[in-house]
Protein backbone atom coordinates (compact mmCIF):
# COMPACT_ATOMS: atom_id res chain seq x y z
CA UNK A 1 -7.50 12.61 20.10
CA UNK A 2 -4.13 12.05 18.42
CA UNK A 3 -2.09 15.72 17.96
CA UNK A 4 1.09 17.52 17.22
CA UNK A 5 2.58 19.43 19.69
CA UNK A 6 2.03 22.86 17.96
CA UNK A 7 -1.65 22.34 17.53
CA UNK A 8 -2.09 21.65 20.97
CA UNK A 9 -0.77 25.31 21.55
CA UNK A 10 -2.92 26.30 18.78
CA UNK A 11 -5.84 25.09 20.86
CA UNK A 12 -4.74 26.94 23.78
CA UNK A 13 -4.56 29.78 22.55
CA UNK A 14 -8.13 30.42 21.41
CA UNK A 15 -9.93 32.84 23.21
CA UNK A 16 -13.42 34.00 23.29
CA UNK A 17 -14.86 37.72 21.95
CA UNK A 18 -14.36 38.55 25.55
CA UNK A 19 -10.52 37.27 25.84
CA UNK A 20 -11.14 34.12 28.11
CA UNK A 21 -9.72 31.21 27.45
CA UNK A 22 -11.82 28.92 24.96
CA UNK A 23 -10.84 25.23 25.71
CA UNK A 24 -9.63 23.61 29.40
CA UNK A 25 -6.70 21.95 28.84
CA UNK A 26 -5.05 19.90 31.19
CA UNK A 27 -1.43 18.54 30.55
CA UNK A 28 0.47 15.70 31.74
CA UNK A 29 3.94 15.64 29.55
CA UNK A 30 2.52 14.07 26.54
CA UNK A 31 -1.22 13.28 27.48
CA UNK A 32 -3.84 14.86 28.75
CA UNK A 33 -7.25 16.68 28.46
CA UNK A 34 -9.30 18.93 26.13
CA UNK A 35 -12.37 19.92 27.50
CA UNK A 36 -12.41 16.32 29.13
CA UNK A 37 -11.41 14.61 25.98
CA UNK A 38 -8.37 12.52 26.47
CA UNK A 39 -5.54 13.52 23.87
CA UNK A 40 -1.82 12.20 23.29
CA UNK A 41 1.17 14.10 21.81
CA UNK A 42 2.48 12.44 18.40
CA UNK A 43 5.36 13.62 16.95
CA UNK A 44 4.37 11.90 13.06
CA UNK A 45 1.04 14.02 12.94
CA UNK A 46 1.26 16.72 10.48
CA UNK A 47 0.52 20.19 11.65
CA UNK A 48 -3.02 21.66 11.16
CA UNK A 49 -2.83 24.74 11.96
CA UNK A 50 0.63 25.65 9.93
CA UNK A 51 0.40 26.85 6.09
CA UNK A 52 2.88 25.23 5.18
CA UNK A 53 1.14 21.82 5.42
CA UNK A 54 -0.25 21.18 2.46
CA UNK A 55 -3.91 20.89 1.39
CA UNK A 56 -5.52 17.08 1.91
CA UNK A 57 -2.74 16.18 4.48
CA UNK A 58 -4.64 14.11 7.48
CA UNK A 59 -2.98 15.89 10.53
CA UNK A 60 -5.50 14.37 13.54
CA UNK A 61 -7.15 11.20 14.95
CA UNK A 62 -10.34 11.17 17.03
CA UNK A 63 -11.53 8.49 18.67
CA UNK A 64 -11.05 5.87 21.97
CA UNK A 65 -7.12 4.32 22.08
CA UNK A 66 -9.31 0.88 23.00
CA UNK A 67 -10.15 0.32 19.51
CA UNK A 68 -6.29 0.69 18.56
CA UNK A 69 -4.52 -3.05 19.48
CA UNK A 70 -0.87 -3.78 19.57
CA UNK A 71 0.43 -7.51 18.83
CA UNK A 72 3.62 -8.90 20.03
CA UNK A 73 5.65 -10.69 17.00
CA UNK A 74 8.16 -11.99 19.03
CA UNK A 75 9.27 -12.25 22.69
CA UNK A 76 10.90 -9.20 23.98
CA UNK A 77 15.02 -9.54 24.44
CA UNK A 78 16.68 -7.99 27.12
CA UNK A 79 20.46 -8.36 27.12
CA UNK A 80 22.91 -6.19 29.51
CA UNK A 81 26.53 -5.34 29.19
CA UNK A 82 28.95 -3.90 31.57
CA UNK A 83 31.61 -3.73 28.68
CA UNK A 84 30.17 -0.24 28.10
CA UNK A 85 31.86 2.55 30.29
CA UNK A 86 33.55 -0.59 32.75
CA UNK A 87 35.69 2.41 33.76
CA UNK A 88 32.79 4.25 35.37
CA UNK A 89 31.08 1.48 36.22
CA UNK A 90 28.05 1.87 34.14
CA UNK A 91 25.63 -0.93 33.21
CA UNK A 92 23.69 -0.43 29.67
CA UNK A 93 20.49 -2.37 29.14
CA UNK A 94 18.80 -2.93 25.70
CA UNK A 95 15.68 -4.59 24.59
CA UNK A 96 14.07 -5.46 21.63
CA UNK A 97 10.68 -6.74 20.35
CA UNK A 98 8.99 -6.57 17.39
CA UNK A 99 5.11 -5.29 17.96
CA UNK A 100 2.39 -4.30 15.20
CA UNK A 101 -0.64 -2.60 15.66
CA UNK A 102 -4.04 -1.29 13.65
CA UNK A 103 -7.41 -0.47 14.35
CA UNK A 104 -9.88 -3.26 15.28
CA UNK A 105 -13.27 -1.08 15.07
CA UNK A 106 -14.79 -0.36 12.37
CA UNK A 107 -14.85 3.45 12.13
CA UNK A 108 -12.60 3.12 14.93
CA UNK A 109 -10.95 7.12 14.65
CA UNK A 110 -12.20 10.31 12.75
CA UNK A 111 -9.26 11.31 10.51
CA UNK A 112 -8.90 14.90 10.36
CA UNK A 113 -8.00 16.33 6.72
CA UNK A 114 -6.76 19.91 6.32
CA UNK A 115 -8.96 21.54 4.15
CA UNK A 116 -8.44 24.70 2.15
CA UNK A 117 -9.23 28.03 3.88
CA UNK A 118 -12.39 30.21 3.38
């Protein structure tokens, strides 16, 4: 499952009639578990569970990361300078590639539309 941040915490805080806790979720920075289902953090999903996101906006992904595959479009470039902070005697580092990716399944993720409310 693909997710915002805030709907993560919207899924964590769902209790039951009784007050227990409704979903298991474990964390590990930006991954992690729902009920056993893996999930990742992305920052570009919209948020489902705020008002302000409008009607027909797709705010989730479900499905396996395997069916999503990345392709390298050129080699990656590493280049380091010690120009940058000589006094201190830092060392910068910067790399470059350029990668594309898209879904190789068919049906390969469930988008999840916000619909309106009942």
């Amino acid at each position: 499952m693909i997710l915002s941040k805030v709907d993560l915490k919207a899924f964590s805080q769902l209790r039951t009639a009784n007050g227990e806790v409704f979903h298991v979720i474990v964390t590990h920075g930006n991954t992690g578990t729902i009920d056993g289902i893996p999930y990742i953090i992305n920052s570009a999903c919209k948020i489902l569970s705020s008002i302000t996101t409008t009607v027909g906006s797709y705010c989730m992904a479900y499905g396996p990361i395997s069916n999503y595959k990345l392709v390298n479009f050129s080699n990656l470039n590493v280049q380091r300078s010690t120009d940058f902070k000589f006094a201190t005697g830092q060392i910068a580092h910067r790399g470059s590639i350029f990668v594309g990716g898209n879904v190789v399944a068919q049906n390969g993720f469930l988008r999840v539309k916000k619909v309106a409310a009942v």
